[in-house]
Protein backbone atom coordinates (compact mmCIF):
# COMPACT_ATOMS: atom_id res chain seq x y z
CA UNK A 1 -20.21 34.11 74.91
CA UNK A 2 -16.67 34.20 76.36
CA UNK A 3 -16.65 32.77 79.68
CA UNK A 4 -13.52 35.23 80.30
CA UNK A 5 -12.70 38.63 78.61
CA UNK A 6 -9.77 39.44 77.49
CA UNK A 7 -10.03 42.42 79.34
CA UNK A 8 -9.95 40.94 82.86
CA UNK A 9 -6.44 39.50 82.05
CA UNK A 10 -3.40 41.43 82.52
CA UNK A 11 -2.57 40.17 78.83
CA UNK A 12 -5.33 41.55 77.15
CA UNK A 13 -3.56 45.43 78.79
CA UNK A 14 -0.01 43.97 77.70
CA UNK A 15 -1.10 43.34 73.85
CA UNK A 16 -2.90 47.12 74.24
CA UNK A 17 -0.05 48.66 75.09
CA UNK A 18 1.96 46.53 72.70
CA UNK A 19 -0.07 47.95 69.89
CA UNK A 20 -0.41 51.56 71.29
CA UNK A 21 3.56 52.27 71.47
CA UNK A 22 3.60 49.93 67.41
CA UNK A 23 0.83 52.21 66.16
CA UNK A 24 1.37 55.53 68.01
CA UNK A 25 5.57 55.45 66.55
CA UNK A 26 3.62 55.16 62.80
CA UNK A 27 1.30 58.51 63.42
CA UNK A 28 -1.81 56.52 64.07
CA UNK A 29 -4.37 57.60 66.56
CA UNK A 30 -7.58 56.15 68.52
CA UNK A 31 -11.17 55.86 66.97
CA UNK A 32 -14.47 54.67 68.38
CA UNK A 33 -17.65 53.93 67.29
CA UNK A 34 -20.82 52.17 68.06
CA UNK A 35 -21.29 48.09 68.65
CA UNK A 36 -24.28 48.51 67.00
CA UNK A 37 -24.83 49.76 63.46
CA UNK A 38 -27.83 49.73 60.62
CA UNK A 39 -27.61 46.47 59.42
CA UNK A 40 -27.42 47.65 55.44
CA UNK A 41 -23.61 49.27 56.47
CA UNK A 42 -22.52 45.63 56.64
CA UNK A 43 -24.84 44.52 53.18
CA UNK A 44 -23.17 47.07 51.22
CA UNK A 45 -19.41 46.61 52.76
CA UNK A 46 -19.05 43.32 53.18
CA UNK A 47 -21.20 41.63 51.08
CA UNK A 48 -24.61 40.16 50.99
CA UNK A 49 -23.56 36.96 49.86
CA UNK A 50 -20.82 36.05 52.42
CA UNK A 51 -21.17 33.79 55.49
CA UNK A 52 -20.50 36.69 57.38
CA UNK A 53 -24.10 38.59 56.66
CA UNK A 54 -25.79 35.38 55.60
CA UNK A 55 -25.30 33.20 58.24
CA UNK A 56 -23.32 35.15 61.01
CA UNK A 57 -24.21 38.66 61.84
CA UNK A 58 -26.47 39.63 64.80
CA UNK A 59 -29.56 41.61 63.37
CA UNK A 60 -32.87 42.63 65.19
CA UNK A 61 -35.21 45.44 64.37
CA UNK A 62 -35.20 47.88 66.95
CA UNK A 63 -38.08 48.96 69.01
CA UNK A 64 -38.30 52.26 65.79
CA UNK A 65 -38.52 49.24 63.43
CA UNK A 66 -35.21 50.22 62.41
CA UNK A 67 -33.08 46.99 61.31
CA UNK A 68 -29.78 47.14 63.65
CA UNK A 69 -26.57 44.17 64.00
CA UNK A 70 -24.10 43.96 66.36
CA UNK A 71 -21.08 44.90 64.75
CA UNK A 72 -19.17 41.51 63.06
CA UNK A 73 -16.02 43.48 62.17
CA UNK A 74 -14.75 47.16 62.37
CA UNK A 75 -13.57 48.19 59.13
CA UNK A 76 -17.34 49.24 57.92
CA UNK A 77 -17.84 51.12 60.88
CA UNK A 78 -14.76 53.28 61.18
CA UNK A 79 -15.14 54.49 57.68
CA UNK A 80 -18.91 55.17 58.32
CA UNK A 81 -17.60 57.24 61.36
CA UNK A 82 -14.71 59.02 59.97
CA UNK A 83 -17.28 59.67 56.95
CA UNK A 84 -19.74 61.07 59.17
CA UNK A 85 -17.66 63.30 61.04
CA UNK A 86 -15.53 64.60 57.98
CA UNK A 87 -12.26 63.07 58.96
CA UNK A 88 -11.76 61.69 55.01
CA UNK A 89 -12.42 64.90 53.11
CA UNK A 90 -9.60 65.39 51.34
CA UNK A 91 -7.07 64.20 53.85
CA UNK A 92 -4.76 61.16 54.94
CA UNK A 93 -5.95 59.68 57.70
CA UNK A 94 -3.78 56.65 59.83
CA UNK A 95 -6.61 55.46 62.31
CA UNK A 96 -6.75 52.79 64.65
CA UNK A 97 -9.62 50.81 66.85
CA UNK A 98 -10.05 48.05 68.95
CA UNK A 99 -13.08 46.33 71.01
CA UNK A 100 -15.76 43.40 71.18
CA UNK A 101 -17.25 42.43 67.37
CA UNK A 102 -19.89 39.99 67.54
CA UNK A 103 -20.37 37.09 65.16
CA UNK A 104 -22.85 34.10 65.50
CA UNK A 105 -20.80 30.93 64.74
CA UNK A 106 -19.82 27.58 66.90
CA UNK A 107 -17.76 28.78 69.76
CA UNK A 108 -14.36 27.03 69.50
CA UNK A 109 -10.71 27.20 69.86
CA UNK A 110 -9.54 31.37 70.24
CA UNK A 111 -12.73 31.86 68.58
CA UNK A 112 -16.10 33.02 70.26
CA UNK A 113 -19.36 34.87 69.65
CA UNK A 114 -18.00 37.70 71.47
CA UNK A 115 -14.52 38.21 69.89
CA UNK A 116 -12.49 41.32 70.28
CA UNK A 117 -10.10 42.93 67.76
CA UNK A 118 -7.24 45.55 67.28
CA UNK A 119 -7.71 47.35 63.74
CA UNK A 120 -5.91 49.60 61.78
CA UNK A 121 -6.98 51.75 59.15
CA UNK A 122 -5.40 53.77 56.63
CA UNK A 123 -7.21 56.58 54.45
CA UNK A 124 -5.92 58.42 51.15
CA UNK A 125 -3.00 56.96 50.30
CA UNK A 126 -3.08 54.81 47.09
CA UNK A 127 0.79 53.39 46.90
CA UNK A 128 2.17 49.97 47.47
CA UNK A 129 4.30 51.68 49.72
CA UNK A 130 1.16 51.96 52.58
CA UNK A 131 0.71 48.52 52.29
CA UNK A 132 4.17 47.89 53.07
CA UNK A 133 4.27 50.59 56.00
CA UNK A 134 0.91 48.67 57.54
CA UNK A 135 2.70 45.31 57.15
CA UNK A 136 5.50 45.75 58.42
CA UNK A 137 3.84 47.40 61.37
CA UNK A 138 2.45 44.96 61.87
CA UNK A 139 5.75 42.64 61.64
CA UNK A 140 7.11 45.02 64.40
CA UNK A 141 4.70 44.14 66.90
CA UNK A 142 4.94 40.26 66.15
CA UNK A 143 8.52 41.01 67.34
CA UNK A 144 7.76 43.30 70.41
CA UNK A 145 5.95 40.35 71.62
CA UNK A 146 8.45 37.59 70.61
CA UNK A 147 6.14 36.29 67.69
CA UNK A 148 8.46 36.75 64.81
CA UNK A 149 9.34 33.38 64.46
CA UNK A 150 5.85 31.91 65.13
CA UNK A 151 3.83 34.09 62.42
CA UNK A 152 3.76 33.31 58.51
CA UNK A 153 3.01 36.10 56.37
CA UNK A 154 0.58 35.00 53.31
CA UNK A 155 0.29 37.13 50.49
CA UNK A 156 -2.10 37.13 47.04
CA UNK A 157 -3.30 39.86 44.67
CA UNK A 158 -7.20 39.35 43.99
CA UNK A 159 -7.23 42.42 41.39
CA UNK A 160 -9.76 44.89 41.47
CA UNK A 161 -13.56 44.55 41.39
CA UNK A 162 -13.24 44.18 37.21
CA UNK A 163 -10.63 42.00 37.36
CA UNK A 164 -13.02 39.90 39.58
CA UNK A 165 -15.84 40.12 37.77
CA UNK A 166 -14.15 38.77 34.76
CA UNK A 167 -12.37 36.34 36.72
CA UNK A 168 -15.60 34.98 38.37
CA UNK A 169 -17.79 34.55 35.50
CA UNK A 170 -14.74 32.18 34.21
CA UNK A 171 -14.49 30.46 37.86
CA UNK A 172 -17.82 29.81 38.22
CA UNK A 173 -17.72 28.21 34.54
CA UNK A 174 -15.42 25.91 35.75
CA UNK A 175 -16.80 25.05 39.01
CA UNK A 176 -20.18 24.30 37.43
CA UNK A 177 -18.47 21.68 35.43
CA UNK A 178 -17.26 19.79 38.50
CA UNK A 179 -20.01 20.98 41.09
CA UNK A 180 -20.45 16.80 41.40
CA UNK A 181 -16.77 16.83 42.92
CA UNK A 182 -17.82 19.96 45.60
CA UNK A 183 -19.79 19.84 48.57
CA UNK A 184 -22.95 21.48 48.98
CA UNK A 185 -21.40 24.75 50.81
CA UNK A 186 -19.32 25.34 47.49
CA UNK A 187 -22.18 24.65 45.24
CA UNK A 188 -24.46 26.69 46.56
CA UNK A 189 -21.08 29.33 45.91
CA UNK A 190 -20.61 28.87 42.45
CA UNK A 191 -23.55 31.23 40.94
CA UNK A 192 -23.16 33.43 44.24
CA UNK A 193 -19.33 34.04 44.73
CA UNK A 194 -17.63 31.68 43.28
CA UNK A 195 -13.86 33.27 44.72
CA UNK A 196 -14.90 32.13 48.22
CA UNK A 197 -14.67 28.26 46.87
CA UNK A 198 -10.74 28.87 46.11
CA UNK A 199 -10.10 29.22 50.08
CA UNK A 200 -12.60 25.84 51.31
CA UNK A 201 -10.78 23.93 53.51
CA UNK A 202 -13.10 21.02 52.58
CA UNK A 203 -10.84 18.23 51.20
CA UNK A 204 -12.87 17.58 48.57
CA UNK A 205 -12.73 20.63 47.36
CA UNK A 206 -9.20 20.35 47.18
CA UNK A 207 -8.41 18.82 43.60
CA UNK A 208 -11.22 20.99 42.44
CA UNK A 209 -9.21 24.19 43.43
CA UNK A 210 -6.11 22.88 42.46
CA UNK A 211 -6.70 22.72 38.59
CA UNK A 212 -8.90 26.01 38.70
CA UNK A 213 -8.08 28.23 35.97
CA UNK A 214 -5.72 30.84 37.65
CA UNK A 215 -6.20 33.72 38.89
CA UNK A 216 -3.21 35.86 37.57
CA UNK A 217 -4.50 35.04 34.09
CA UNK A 218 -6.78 37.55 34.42
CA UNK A 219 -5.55 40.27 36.57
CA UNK A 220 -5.05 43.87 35.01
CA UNK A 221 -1.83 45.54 34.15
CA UNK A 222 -2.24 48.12 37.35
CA UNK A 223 -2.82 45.66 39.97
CA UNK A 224 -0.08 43.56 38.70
CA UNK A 225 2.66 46.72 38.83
CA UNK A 226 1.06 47.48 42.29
CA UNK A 227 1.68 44.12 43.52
CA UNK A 228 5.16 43.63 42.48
CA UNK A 229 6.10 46.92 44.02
CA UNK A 230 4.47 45.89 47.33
CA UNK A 231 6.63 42.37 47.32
CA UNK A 232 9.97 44.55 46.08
CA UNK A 233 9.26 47.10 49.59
CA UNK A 234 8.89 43.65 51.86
CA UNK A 235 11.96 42.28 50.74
CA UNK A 236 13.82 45.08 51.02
CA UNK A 237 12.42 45.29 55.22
CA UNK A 238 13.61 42.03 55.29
CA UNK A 239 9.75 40.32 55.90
CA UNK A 240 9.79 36.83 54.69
CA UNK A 241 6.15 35.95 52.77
CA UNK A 242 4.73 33.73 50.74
CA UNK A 243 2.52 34.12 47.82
CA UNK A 244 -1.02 31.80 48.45
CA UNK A 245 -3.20 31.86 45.03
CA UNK A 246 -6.09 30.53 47.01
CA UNK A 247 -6.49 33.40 49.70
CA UNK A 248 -9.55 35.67 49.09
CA UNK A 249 -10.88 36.87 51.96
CA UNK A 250 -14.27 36.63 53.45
CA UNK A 251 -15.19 40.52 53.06
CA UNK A 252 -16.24 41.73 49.27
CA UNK A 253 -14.64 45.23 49.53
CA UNK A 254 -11.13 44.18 49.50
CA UNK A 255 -8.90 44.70 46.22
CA UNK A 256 -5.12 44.45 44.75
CA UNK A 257 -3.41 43.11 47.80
CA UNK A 258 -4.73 40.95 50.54
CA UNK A 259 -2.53 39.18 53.14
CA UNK A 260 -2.89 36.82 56.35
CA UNK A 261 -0.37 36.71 59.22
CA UNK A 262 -1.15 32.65 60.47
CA UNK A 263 0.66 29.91 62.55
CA UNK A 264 0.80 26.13 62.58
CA UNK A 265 0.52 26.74 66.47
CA UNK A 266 -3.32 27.15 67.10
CA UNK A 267 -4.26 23.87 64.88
CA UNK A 268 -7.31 24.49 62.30
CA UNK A 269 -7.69 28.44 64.03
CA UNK A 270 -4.38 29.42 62.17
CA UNK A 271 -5.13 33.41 60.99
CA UNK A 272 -4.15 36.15 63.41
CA UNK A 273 -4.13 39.02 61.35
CA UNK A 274 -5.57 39.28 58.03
CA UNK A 275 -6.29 42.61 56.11
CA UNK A 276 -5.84 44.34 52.22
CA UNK A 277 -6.91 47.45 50.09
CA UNK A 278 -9.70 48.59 50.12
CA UNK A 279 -10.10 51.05 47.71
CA UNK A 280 -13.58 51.60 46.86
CA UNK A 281 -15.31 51.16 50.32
CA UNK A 282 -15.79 54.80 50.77
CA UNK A 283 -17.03 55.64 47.97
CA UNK A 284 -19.73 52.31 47.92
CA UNK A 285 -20.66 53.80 51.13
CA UNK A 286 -21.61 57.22 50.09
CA UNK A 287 -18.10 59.32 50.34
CA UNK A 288 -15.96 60.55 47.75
CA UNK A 289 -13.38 57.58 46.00
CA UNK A 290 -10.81 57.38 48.70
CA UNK A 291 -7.98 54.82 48.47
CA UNK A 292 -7.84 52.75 51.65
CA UNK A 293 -5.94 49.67 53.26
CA UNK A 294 -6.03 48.10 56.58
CA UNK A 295 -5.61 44.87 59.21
CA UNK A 296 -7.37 43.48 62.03
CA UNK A 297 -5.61 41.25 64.83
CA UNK A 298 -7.73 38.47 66.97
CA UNK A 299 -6.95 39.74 70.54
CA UNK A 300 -8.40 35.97 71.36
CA UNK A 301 -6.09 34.28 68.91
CA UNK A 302 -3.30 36.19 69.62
CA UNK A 303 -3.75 36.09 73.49
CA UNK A 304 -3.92 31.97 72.50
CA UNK A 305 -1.02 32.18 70.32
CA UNK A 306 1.11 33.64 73.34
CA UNK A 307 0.04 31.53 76.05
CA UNK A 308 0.38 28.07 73.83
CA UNK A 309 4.18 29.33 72.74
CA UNK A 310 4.67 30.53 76.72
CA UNK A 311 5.71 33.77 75.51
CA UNK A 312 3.60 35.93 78.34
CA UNK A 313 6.66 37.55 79.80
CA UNK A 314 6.67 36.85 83.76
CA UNK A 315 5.70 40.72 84.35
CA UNK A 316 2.62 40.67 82.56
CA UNK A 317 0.70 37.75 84.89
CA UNK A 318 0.26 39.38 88.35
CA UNK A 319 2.04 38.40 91.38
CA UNK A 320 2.61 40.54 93.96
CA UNK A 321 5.37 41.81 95.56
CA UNK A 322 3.73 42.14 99.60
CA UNK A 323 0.76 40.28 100.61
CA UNK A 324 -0.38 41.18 104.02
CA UNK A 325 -1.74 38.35 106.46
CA UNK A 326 -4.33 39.81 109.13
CA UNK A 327 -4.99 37.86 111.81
CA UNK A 328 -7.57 39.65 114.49
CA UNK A 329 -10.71 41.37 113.62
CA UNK A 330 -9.57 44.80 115.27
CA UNK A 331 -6.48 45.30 113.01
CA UNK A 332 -8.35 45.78 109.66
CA UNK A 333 -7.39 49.55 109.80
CA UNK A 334 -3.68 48.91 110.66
CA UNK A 335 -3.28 46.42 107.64
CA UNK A 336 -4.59 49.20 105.30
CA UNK A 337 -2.63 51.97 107.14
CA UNK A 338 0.53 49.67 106.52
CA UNK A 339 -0.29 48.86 102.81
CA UNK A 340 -1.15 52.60 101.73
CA UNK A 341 2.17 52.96 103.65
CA UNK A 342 4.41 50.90 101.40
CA UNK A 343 2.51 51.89 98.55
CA UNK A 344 3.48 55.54 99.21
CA UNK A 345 6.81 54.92 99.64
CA UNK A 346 7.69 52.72 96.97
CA UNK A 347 5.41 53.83 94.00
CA UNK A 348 4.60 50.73 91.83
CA UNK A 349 4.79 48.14 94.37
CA UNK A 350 2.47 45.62 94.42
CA UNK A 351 1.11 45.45 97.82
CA UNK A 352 -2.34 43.04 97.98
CA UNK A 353 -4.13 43.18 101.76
CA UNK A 354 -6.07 40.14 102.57
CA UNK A 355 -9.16 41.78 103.21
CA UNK A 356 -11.30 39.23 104.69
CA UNK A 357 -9.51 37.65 106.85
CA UNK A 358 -9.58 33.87 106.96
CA UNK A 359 -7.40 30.82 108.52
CA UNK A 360 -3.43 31.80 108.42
CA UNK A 361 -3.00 28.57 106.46
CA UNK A 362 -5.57 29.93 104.14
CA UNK A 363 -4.14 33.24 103.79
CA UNK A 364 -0.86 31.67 103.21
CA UNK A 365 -1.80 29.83 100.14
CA UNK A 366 -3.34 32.81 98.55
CA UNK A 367 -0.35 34.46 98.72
CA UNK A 368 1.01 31.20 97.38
CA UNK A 369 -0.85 31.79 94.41
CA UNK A 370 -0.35 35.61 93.85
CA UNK A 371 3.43 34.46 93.94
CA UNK A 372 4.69 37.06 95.96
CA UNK A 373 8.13 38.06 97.26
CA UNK A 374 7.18 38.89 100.80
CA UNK A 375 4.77 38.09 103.13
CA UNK A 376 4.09 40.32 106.24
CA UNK A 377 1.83 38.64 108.44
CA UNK A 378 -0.04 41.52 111.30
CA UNK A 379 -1.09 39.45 114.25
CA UNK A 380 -3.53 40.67 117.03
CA UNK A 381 -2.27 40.43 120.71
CA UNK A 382 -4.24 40.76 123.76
CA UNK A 383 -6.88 42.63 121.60
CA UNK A 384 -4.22 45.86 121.10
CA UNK A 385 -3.09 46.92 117.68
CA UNK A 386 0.27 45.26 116.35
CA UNK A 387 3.06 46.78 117.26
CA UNK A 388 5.24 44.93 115.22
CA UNK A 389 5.19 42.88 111.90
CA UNK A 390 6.80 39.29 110.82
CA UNK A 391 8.25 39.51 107.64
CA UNK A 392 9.23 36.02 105.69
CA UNK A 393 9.80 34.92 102.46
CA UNK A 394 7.63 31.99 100.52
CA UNK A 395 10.65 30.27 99.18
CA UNK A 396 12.62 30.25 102.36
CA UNK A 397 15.47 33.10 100.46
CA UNK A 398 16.19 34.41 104.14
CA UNK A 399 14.91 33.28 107.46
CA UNK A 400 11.64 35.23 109.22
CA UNK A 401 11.99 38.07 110.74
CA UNK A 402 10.22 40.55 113.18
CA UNK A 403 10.43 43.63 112.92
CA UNK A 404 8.62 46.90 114.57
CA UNK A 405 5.64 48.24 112.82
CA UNK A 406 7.80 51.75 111.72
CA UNK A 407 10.58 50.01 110.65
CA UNK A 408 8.77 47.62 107.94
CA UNK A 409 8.80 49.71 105.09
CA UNK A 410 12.62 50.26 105.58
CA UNK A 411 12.87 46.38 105.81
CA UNK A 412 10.44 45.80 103.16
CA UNK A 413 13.03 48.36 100.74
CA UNK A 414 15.96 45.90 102.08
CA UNK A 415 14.16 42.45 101.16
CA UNK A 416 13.30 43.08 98.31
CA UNK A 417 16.19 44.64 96.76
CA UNK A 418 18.64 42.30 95.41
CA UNK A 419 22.24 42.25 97.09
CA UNK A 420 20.78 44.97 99.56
């Protein structure tokens, strides 16, 4: 598993409230549901023959003999819960998630067995004009965090499930007549599901793909009309794509439209956001047909994607604006009584007490490494409580001071206001 969270980082809270404020401006509210599901949910949704349920998911019976995973993605679970609790029934719905999936593959790179995501899910609306409004959502938050430039939308219509079908039996044809050319993870594809060879990243799969018989051969009137309308509503928000034959998906349900948000900046690990229509989910999972499209973002990848770029603005990694050096073990209770003091008169300050107590030298350098503005260092005398605090700055911007113990948080204000 991870050997840090995202959720101990101050990053992981600036990318939620990135996507909050994105999602919250579109009309789309919170949804939870379980980590753990029946393990059929993700056979029927995703696919029995996909790496994801054949290789990947965590499954166990449970102590009823029930069979149970760990959740590998969110998309099957939110519409079993907004199923369940009649949030579909002949309504729109704009829903969003996020939180830990779980997927047993070789840790690497911004990817982990433990994984978290932010999803988004939209219910009831069958248009190319939702999958516009979700993609360019999506667009919008790539620029609230300075990603813009950094992110490559990839694009491809995969039909519907006929168009497949059709499609397939003729890919797998052709496959079958080069299967000496494939490796064995394609081979073992072609009777299987023979679309997942088109996105291998196996170089000898390569040629193979290349001269495939094409996809938009075989793709029917509807989906084509949908398509084109989707591309005409991107261009005219300005969102640069391009148009990748080869991109599938690893999740059966999708249809029409899929699309992948990647970078060159995270080497072989390239997708950070990858989503489509799903149209027939709902129904295939015992509600009535409901039109449906989505995305999910890897909070890892993106997290990754932000640090390798440096785009973490300064505010988001913690530094603090007072740290408070005790020295004496009888002043514990004055150093609190002087940080719930500042914090009380200047709400949102950043005031960390070095509870503990230690060296001075030691103390120094751990306000050193919190970075902050001001230290005010509390020093015992004759075994009486300070009556007076030395204020000085870490990168020499004004010479120490002392100061008397009810006048800090006036000096405090002064210091650390600029051309105060």
């Amino acid at each position: 598993m991870n050997d840090i969270l995202p959720e101990q980082s101050a990053v992981w809270q600036y990318l939620e409230d990135s996507f909050r404020e994105i999602t919250g401006a579109c009309g789309y509210r919170e949804i939870r549901f379980p980590l753990l599901e029946q393990t059929q949910l993700f056979k029927r949704s995703i696919g029995e023959v996909t790496d994801i349920v054949e290789k990947e998911m965590y499954s166990f019976k449970d102590g009823g003999g029930d069979h149970i995973s760990l959740r590998p993605e969110g998309t099957a679970g939110c519409v079993r819960a907004a199923e369940q609790h009649g949030l579909l029934y002949n309504r729109q719905q704009r829903l969003w998630y996020q939180g830990p999936m779980f997927r047993r593959e070789r840790p690497q790179k911004g990817r982990y067995r433990q994984f978290h995501q932010f999803g988004l899910e939209a219910f009831g609306m069958a248009g190319p004009d939702i999958d516009a409004e979700i993609i360019e959502l999506s667009h919008a938050l790539w620029k609230r965090l300075g990603l813009a430039d950094n992110l490559t939308l990839e694009l491809n219509n995969i039909g519907s499930a006929e168009d497949r079908r059709r499609y397939g039996s003729i890919l797998a044809e052709y496959l079958a007549s080069r299967a000496e050319e494939l490796d064995p993870s394609a081979r073992s594809r072609i009777e299987t599901n023979p679309l997942r060879v088109l996105d291998s990243k196996h170089p000898g799969n390569l040629a193979v793909v290349r001269e495939a018989p094409a996809m938009t051969d075989y793709l029917s009137p509807e989906s084509v009309v949908h398509y084109e309308a989707l591309k005409k509503l991107l261009a005219a928000a300005r969102i640069r794509f391009i148009e990748t034959p080869s991109l599938v998906r690893g999740l059966d349900y999708y249809n029409y439209c899929v699309y992948e948000w990647t970078t060159d900046a995270l080497g072989a690990q390239g997708a950070v956001c990858g989503g489509g229509r799903y149209d027939g989910l709902v129904a295939q999972l015992g509600g009535r047909p409901t039109p449906a499209a989505g995305f999910a973002i890897g909070v890892e990848r993106l997290a990754l994607l932000l640090e390798t770029l440096d785009k973490i603005p300064a505010a988001v990694q913690f530094r603090a604006d007072v740290c408070i050096v005790v020295i004496g073990e009888n002043i514990v209770a004055a150093s609190q009584t002087l940080a719930r003091g500042l914090r009380e008169r200047y709400p949102g300050l950043r005031v960390v007490c070095q509870c503990g107590g230690g060296k001075y030298s030691q103390q120094v350098k751990r306000a050193y490494e919190l970075e902050a503005r001001l230290v005010a260092v509390m020093e015992q005398s004759d075994g009486a409580a300070p009556q007076q605090v030395k204020l000085r700055s870490l990168d020499n911007s004004f010479e120490p001071l002392v100061v008397p113990l009810d006048r800090c948080g006036p000096e405090v204000g002064r210091l650390l206001t600029p051309n105060s």
